[in-house]
N, C-alpha and C. Protein backbone atom coordinates (compact mmCIF):
# COMPACT_ATOMS: atom_id res chain seq x y z
N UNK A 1 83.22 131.43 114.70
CA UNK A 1 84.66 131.20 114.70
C UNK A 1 85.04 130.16 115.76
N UNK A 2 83.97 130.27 117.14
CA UNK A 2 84.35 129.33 117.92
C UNK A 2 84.29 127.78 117.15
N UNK A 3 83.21 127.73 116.99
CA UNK A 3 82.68 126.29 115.89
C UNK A 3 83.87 125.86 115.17
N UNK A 4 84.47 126.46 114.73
CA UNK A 4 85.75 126.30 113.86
C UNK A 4 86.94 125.55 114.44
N UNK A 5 87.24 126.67 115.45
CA UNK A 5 88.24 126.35 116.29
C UNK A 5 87.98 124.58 116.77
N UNK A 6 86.67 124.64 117.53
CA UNK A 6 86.63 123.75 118.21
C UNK A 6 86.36 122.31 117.46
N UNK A 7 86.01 121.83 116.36
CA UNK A 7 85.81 121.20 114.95
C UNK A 7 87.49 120.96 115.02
N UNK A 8 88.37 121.96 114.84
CA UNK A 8 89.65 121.72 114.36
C UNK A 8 90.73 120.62 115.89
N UNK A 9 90.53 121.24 116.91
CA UNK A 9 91.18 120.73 118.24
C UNK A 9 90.28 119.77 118.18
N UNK A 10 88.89 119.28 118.28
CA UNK A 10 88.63 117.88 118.32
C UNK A 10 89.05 117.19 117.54
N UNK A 11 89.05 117.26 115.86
CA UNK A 11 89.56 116.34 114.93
C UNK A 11 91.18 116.12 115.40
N UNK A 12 91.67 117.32 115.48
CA UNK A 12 93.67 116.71 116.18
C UNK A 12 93.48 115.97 117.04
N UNK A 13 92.47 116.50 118.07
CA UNK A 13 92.65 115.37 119.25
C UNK A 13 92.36 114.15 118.92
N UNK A 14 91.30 113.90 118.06
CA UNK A 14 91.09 112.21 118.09
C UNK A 14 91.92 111.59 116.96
N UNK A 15 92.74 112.54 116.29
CA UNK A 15 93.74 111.81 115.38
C UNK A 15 94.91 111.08 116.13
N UNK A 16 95.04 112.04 117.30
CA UNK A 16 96.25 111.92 118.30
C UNK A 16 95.96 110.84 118.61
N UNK A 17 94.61 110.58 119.23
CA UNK A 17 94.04 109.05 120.00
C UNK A 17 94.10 108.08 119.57
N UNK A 18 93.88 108.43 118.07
CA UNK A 18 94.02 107.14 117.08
C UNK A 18 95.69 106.25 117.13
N UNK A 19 96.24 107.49 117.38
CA UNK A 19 97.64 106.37 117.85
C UNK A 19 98.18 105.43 118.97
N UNK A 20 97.11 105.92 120.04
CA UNK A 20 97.04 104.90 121.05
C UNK A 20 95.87 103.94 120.61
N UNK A 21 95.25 104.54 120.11
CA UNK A 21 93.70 103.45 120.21
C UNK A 21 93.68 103.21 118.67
N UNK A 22 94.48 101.82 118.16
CA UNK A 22 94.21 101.41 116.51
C UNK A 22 92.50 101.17 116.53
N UNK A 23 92.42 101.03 114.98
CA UNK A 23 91.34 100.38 114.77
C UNK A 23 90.48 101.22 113.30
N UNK A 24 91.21 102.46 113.65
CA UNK A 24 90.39 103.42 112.63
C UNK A 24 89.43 104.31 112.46
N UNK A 25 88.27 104.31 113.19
CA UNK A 25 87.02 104.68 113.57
C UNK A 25 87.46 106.29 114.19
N UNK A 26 88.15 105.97 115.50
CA UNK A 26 88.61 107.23 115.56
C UNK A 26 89.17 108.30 114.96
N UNK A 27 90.22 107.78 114.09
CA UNK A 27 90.95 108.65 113.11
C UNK A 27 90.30 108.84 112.16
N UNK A 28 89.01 108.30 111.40
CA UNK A 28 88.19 108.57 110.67
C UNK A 28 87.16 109.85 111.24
N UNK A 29 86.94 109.76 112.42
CA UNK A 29 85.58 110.90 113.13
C UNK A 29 86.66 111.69 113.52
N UNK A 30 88.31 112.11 113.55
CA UNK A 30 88.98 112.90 113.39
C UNK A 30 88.95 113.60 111.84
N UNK A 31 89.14 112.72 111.47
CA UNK A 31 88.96 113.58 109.85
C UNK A 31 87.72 114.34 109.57
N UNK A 32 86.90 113.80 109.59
CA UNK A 32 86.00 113.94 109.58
C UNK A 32 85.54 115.36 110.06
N UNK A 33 85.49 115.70 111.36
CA UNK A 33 85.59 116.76 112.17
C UNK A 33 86.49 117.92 111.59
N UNK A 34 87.92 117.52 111.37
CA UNK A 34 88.61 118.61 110.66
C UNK A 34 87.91 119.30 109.66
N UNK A 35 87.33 118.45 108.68
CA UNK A 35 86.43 118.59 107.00
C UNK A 35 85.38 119.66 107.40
N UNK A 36 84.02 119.37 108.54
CA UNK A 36 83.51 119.98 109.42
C UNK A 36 83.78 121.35 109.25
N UNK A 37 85.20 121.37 110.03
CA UNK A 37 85.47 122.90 110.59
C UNK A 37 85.64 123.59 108.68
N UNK A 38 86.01 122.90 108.20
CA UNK A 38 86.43 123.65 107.12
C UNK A 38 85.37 123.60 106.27
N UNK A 39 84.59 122.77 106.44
CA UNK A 39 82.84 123.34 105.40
C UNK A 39 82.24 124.78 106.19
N UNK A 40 82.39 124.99 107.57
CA UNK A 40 81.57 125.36 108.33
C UNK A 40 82.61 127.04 107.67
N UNK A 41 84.08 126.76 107.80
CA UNK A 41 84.66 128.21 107.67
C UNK A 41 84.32 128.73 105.94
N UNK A 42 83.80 127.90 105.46
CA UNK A 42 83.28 128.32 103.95
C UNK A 42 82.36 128.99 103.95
N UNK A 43 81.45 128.69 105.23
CA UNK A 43 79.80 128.71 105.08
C UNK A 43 79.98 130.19 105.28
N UNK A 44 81.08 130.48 106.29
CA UNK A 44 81.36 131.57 107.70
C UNK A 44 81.97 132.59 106.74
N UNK A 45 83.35 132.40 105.86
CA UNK A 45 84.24 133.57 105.36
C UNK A 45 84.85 133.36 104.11
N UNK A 46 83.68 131.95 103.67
CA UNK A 46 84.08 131.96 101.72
C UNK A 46 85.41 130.98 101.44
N UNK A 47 85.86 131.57 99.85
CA UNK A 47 86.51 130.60 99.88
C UNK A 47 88.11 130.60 100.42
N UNK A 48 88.58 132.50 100.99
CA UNK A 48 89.35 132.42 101.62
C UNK A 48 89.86 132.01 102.78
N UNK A 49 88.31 131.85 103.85
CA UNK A 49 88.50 130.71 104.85
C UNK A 49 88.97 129.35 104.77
N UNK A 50 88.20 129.01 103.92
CA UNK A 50 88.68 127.33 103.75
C UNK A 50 90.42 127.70 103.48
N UNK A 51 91.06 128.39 102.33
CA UNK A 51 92.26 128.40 102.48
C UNK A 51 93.31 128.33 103.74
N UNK A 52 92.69 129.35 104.09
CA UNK A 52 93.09 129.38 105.97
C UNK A 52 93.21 128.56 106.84
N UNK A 53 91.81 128.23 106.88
CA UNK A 53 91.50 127.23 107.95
C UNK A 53 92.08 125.47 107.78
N UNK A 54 92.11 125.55 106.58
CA UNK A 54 92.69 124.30 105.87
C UNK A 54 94.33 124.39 105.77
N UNK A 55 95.06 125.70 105.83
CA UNK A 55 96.28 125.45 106.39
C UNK A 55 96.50 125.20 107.75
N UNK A 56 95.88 126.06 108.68
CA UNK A 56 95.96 126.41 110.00
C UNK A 56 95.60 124.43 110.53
N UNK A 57 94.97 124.15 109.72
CA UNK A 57 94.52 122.71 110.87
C UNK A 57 95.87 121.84 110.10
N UNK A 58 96.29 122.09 108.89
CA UNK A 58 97.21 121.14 108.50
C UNK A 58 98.62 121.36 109.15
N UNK A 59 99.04 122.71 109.42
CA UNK A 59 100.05 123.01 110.49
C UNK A 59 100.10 122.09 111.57
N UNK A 60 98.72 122.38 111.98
CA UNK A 60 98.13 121.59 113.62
C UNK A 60 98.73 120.24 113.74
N UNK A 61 98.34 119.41 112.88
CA UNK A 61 98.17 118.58 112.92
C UNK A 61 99.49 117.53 112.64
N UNK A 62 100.36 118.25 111.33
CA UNK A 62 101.56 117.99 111.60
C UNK A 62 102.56 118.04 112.86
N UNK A 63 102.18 119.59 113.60
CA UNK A 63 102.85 119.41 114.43
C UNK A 63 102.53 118.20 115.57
N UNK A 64 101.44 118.25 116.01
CA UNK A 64 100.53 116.86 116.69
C UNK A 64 101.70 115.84 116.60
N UNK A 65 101.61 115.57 115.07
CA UNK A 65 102.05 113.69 115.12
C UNK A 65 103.56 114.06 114.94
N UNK A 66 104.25 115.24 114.41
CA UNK A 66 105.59 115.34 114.83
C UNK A 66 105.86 115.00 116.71
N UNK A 67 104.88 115.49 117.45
CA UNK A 67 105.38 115.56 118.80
C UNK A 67 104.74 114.10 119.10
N UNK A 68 104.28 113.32 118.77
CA UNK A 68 103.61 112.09 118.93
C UNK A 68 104.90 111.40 118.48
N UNK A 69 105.53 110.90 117.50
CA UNK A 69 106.61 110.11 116.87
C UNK A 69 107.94 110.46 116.99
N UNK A 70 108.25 111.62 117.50
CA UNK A 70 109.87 112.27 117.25
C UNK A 70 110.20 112.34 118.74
N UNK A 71 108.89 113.44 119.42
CA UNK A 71 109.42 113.41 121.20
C UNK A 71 108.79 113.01 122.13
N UNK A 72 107.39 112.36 121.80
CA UNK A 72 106.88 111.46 123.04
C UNK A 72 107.43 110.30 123.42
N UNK A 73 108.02 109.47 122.31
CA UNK A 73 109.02 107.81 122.21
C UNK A 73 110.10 108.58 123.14
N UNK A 74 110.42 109.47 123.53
CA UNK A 74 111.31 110.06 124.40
C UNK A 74 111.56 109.82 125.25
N UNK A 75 109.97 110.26 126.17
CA UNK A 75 109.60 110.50 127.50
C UNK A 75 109.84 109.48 128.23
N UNK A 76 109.62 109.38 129.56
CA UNK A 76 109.42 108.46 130.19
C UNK A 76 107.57 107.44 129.96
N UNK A 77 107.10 109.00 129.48
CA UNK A 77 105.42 108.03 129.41
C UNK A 77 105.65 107.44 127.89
N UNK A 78 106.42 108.03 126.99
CA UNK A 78 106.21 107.18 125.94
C UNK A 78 106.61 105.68 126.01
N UNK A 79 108.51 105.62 126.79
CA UNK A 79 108.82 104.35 127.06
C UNK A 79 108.00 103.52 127.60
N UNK A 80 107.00 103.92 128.03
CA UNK A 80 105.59 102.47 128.67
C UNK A 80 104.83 102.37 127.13
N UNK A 81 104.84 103.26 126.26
CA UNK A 81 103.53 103.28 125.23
C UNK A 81 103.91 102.92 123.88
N UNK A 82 105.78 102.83 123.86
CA UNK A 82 106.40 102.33 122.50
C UNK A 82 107.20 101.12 122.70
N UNK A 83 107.16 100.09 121.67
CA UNK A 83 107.81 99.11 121.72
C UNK A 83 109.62 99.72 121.25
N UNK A 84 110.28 99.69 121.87
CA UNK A 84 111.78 100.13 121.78
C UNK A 84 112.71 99.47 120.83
N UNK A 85 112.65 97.68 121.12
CA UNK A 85 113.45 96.94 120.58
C UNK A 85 112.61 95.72 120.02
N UNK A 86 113.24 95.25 119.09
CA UNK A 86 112.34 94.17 118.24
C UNK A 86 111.94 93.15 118.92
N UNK A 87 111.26 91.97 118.65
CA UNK A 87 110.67 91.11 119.56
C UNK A 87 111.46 89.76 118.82
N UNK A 88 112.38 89.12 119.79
CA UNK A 88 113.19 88.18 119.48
C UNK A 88 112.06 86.19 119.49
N UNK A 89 112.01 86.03 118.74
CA UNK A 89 111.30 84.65 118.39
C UNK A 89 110.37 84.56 117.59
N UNK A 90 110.10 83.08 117.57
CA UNK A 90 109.21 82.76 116.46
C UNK A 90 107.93 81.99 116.88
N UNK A 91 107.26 81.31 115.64
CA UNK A 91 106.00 81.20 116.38
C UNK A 91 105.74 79.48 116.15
N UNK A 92 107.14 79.29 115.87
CA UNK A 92 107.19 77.87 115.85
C UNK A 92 108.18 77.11 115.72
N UNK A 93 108.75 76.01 116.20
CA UNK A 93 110.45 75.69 116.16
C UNK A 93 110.89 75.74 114.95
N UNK A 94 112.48 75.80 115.00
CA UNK A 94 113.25 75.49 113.79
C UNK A 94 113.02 74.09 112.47
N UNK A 95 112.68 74.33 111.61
CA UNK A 95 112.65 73.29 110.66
C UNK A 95 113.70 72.79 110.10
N UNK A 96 113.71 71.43 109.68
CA UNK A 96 114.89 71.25 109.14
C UNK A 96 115.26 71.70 107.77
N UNK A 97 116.37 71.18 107.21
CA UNK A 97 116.67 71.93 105.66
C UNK A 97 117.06 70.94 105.02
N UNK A 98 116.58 70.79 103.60
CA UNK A 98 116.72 69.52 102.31
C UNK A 98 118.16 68.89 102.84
N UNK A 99 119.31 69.60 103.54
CA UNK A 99 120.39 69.20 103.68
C UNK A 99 120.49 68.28 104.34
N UNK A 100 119.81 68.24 105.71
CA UNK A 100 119.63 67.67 106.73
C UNK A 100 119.66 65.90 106.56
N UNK A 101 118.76 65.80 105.51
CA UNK A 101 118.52 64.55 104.86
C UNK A 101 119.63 63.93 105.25
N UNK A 102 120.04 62.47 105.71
CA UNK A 102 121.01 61.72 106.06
C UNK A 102 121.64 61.62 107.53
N UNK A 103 121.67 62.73 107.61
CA UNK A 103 122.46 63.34 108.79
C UNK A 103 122.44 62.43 110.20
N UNK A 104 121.95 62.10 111.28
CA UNK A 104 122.56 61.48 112.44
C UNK A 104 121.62 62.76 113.52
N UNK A 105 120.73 62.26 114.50
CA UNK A 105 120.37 63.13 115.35
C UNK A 105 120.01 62.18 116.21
N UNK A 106 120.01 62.98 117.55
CA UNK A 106 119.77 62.05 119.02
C UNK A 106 117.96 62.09 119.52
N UNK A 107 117.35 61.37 119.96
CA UNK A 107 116.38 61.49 120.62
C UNK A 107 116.01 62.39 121.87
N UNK A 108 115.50 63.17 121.89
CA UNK A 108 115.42 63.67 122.96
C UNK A 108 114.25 63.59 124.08
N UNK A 109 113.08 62.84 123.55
CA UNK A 109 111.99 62.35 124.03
C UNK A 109 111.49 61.32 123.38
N UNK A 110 110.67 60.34 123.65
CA UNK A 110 110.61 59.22 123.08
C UNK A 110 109.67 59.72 121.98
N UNK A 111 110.08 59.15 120.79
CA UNK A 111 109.16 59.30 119.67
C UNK A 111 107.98 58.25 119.41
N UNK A 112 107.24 58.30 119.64
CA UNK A 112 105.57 57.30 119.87
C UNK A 112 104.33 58.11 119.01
N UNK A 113 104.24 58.10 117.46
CA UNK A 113 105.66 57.97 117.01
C UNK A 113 105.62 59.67 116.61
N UNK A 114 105.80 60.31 117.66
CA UNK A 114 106.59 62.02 117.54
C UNK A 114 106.82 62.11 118.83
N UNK A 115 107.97 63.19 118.60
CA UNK A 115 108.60 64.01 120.09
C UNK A 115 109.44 64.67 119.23
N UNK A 116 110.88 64.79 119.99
CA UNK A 116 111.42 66.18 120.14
C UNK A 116 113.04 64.81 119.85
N UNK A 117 114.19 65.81 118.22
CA UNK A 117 114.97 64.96 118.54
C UNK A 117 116.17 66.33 118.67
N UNK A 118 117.67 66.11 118.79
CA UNK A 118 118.79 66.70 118.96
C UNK A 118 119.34 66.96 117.80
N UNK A 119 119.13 67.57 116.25
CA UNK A 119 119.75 67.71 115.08
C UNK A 119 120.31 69.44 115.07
N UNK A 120 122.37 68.81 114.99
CA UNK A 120 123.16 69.70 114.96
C UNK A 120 122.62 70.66 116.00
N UNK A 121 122.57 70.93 117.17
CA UNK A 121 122.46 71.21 118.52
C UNK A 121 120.68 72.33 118.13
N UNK A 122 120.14 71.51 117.47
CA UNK A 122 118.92 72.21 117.21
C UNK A 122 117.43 71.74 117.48
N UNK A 123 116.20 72.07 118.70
CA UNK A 123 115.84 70.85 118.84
C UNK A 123 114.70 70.78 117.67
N UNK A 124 114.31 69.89 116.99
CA UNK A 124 113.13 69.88 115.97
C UNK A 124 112.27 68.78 116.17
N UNK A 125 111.45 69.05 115.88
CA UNK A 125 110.14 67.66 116.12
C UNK A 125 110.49 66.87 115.28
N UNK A 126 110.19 65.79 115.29
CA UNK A 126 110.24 64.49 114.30
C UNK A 126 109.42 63.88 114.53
N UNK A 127 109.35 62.81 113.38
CA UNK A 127 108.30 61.67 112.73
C UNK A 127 109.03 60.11 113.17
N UNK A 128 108.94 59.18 113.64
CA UNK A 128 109.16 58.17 113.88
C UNK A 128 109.09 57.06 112.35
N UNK A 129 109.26 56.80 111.81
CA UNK A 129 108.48 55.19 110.84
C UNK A 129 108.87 54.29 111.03
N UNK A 130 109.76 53.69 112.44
CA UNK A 130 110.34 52.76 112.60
C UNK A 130 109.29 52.45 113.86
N UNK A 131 108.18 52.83 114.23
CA UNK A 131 107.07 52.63 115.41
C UNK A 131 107.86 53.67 116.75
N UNK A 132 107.68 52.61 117.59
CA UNK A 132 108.07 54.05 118.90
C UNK A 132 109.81 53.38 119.65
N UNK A 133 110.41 54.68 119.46
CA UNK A 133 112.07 54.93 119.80
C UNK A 133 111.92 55.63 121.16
N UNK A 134 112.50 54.91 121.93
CA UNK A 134 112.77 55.51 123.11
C UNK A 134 113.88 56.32 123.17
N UNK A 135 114.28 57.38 124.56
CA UNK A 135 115.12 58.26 124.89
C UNK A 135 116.64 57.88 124.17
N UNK A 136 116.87 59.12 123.83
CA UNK A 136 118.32 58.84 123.52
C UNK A 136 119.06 57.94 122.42
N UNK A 137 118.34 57.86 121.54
CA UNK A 137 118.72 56.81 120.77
C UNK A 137 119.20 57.68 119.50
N UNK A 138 120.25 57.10 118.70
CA UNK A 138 120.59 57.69 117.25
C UNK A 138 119.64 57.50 116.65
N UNK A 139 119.10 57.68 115.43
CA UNK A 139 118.61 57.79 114.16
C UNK A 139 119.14 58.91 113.45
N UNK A 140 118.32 58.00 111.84
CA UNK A 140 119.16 58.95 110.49
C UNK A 140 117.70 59.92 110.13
N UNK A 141 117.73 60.62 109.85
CA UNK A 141 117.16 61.56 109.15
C UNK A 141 117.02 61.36 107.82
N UNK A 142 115.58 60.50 107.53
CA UNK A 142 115.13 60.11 105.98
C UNK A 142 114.30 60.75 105.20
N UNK A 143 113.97 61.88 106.04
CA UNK A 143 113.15 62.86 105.37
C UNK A 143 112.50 63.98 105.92
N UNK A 144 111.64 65.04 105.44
CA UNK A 144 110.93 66.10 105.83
C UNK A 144 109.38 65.98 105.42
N UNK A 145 108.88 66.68 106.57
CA UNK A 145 107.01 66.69 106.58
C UNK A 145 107.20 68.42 106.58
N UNK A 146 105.65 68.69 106.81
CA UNK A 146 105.40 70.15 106.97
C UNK A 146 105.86 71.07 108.12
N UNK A 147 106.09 70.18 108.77
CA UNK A 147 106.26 71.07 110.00
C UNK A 147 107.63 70.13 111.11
N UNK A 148 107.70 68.95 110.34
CA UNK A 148 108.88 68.33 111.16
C UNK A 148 109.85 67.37 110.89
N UNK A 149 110.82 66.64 110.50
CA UNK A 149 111.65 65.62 110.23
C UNK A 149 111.39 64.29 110.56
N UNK A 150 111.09 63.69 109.47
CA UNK A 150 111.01 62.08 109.57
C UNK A 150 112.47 61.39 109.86
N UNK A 151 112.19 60.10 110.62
CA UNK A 151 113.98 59.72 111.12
C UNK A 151 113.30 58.33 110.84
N UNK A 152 114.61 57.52 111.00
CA UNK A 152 114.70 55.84 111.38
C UNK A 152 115.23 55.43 112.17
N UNK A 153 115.34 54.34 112.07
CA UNK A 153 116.34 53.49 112.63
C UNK A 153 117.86 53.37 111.73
């Protein structure tokens, strides 16, 4: 019966772990372990054990990740271990939009022939085809690349 018990609290425990520690492996040799206790309570008290024992660990275990997701994000130790609020940015500047086309934007670094220009208070990379534009200068916006705005003169 000990075997049982202890099969059942290791598999919760490393299911629990698995939520600090991704990856899978753990929560797999958690399962795993649970299955364990419940071949072993077959071997032990038939097939009314497994009934048992197979509720008793599924109780467990709910309760586990109920107190893992509902009241540890609570605590003070969870606030170090949960992200709270969304993560504001991106993973690459603003692009322009088909609209843009025509439009009027300022230089903001010399384009040789890329840098950084001023379109509608937004900053976006650009393409030069007029060779290299120094600081501050107007250009029109004659087109779009993959990742940045072609300008002129």
């Amino acid at each position: 019966m000990s075997l049982i018990i202890g099969l059942f609290v290791v598999g919760v425990a490393l299911i629990a772990i698995e939520v600090f520690v991704p990856g899978g492996i753990i929560g797999i040799m958690g399962i795993l372990s649970i299955i364990a206790g419940v071949v072993v309570s077959y071997s032990e008290f038939g097939f009314t054990g497994v009934w048992i024992s197979g509720a008793v660990a599924l109780v467990i275990l709910v309760a586990v990740l109920l107190f893992e997701f509902l009241v540890l994000p609570k605590t003070k130790l969870g606030g170090r271990l949960f992200l709270r609020k969304a993560v504001e940015g991106t993973s690459q500047p603003p692009l322009a939009e088909e609209d843009d086309i025509g439009k009027e934007c300022v230089t903001l670094t010399p384009l040789s022939p890329t840098g950084t220009v001023l379109l509608d208070g937004k900053k976006v990379e650009a393409a030069s085809r007029s060779g290299f534009i120094s600081k501050n200068e107007t250009m029109k916006v004659v087109g779009k690349d993959n990742f940045r705005i072609i300008v002129s003169k």
